[in-house]
N, C-alpha and C. Protein backbone atom coordinates (compact mmCIF):
# COMPACT_ATOMS: atom_id res chain seq x y z
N UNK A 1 0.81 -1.19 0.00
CA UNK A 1 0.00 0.00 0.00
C UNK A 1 0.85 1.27 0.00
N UNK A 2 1.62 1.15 0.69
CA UNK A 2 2.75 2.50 0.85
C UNK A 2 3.23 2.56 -0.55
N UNK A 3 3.78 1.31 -0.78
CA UNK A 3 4.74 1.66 -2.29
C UNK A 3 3.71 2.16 -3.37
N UNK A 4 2.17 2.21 -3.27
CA UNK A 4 1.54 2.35 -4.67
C UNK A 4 1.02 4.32 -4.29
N UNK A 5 1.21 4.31 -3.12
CA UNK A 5 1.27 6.07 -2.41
C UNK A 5 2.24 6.87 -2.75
N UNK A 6 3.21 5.96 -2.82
CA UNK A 6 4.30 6.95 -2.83
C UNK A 6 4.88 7.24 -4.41
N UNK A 7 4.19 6.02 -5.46
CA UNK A 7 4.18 6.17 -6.33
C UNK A 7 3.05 7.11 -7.17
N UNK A 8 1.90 7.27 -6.78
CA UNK A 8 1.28 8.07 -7.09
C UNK A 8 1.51 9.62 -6.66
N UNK A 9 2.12 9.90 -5.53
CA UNK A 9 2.98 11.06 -5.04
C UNK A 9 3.84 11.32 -6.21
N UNK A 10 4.36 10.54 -6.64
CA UNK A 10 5.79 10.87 -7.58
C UNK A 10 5.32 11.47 -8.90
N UNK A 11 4.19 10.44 -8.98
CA UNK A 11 3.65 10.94 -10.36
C UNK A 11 2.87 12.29 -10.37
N UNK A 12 2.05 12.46 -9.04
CA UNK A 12 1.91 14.04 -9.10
C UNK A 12 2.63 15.05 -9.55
N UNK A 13 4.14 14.70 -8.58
CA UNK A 13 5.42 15.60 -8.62
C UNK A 13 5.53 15.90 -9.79
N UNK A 14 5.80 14.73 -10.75
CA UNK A 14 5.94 15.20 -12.16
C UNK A 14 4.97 16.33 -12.97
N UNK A 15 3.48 15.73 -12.82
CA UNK A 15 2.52 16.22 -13.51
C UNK A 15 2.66 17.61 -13.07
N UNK A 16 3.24 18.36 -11.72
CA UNK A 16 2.92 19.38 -11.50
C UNK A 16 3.99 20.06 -11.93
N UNK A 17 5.15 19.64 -11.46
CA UNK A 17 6.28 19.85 -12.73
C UNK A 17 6.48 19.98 -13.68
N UNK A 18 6.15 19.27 -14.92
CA UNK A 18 5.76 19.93 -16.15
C UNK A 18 4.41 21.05 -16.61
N UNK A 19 3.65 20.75 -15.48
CA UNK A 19 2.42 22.00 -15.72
C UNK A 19 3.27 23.49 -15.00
N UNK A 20 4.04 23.60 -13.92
CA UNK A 20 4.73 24.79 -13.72
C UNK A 20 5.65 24.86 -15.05
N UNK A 21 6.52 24.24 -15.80
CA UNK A 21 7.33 24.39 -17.01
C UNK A 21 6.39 25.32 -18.03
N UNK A 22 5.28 24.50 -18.03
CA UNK A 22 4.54 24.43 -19.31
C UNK A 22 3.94 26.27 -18.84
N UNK A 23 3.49 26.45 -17.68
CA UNK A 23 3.16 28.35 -17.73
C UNK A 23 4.16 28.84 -17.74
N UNK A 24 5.37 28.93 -17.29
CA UNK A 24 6.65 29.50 -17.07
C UNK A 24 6.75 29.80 -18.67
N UNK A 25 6.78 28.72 -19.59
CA UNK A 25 7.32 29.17 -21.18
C UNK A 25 6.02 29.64 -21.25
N UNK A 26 4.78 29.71 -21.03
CA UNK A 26 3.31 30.24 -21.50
C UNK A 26 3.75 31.81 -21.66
N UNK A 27 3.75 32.09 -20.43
CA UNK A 27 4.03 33.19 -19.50
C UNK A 27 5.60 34.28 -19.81
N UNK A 28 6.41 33.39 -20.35
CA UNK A 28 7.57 33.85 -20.91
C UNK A 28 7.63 34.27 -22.74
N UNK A 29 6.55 33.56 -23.46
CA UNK A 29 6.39 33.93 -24.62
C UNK A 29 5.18 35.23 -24.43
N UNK A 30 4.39 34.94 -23.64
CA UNK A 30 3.42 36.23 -23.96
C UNK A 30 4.33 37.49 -23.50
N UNK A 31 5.05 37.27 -22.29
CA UNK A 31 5.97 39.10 -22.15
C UNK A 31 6.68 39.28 -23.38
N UNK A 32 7.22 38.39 -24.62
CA UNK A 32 7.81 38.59 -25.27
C UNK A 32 7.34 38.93 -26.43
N UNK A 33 6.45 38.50 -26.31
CA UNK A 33 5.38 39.39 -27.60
C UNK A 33 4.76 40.52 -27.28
N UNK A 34 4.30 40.64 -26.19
CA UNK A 34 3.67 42.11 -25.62
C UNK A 34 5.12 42.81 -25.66
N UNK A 35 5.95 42.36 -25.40
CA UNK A 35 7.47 43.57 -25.91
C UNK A 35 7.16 44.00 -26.75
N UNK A 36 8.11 43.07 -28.23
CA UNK A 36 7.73 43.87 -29.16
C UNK A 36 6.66 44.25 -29.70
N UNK A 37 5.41 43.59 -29.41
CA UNK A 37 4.26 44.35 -29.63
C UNK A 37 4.24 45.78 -29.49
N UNK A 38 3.84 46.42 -28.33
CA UNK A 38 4.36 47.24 -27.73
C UNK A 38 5.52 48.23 -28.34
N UNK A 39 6.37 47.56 -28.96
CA UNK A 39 8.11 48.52 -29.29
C UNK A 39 7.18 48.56 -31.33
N UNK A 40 6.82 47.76 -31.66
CA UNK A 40 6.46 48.27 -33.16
C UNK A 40 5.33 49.35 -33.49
N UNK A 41 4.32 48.91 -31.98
CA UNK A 41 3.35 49.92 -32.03
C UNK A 41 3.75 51.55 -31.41
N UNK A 42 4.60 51.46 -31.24
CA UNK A 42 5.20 52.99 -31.42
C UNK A 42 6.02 53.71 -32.55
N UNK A 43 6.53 53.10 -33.15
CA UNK A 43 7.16 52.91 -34.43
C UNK A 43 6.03 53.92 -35.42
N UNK A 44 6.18 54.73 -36.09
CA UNK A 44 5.45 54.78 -37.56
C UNK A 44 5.20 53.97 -38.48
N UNK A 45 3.91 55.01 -38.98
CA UNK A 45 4.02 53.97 -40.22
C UNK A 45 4.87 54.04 -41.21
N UNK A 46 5.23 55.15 -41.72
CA UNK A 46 6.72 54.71 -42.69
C UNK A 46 7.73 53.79 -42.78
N UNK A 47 7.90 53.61 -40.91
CA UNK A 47 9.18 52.88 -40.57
C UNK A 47 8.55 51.40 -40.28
N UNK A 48 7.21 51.20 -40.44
CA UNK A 48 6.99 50.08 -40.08
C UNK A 48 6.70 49.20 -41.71
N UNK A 49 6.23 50.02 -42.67
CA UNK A 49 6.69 50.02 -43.88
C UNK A 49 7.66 49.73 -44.80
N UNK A 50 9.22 50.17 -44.04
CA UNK A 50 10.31 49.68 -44.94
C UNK A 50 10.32 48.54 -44.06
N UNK A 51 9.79 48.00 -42.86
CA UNK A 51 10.29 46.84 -42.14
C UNK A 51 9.21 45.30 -43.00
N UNK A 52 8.39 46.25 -43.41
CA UNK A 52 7.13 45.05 -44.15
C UNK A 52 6.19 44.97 -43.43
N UNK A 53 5.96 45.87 -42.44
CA UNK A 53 4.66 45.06 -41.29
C UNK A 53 3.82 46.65 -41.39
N UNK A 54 2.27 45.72 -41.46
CA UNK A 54 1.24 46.73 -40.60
C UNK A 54 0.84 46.71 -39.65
N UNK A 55 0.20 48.01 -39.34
CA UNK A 55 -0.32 47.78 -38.19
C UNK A 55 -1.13 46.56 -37.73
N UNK A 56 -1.94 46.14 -38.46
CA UNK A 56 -3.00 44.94 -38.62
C UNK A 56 -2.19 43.65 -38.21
N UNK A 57 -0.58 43.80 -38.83
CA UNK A 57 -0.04 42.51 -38.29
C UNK A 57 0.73 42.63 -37.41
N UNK A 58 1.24 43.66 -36.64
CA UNK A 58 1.86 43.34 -35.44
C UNK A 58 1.88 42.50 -34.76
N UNK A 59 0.74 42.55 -34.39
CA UNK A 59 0.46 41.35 -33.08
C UNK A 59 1.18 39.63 -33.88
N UNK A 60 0.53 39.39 -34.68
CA UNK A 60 1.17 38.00 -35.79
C UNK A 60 2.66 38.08 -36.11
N UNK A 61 3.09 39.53 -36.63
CA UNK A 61 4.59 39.63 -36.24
C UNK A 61 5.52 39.30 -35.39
N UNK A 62 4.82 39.68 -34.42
CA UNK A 62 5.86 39.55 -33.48
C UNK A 62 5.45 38.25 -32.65
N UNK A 63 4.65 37.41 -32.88
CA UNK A 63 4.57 35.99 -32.16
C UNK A 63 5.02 35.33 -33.24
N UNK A 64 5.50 35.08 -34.49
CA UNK A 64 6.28 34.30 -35.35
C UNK A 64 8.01 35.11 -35.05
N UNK A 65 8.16 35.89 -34.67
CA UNK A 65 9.20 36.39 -33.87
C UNK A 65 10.44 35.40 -32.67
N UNK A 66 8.94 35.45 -31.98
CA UNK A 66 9.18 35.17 -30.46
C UNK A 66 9.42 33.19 -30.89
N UNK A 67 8.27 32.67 -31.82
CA UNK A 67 8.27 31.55 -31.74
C UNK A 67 9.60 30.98 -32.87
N UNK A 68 10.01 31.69 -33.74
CA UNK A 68 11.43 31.78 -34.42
C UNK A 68 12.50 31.64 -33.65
N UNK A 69 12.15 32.66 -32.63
CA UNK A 69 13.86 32.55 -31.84
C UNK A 69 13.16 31.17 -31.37
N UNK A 70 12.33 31.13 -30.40
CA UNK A 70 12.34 29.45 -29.19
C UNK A 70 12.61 28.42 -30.04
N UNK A 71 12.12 28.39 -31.36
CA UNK A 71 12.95 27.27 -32.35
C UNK A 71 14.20 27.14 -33.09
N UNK A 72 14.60 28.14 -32.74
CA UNK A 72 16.07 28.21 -32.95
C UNK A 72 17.01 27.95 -32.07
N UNK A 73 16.04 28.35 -30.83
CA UNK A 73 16.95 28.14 -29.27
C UNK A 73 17.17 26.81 -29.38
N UNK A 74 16.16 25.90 -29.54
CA UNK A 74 15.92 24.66 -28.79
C UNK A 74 16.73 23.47 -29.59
């Protein structure tokens, strides 16, 4: 009985362990898009123009951004 407790303990550990991982990167890609979100939406439009982006796509910009670098990281 103990050993099937302490095994289900363990397996918690994990499950909660990868669910803290799993918001930590949640939570770490959204500040990183609200960055540059944020840094293009101050930008003009001229200058956001020679860069290729509208206003309309910021937000999509800059989360193929964020998700570019983490696949490059990894």
């Amino acid at each position: 009985m103990t050993s099937t407790i302490k095994a289900l303990s363990a397996s918690n550990d994990n499950l909660t362990q990868k669910s803290n991982k799993s918001f930590l990167k949640t939570l770490d890609r959204w500040i990183k898009v609200g960055g540059i979100t944020r840094s293009l939406h101050q930008l003009d439009d001229r200058t956001l123009d020679d860069i290729g982006v509208t206003r309309g796509d910021i937000r999509a910009f800059a989360e193929r951004i964020v998700d570019n670098d983490n696949q490059n990281a990894a």
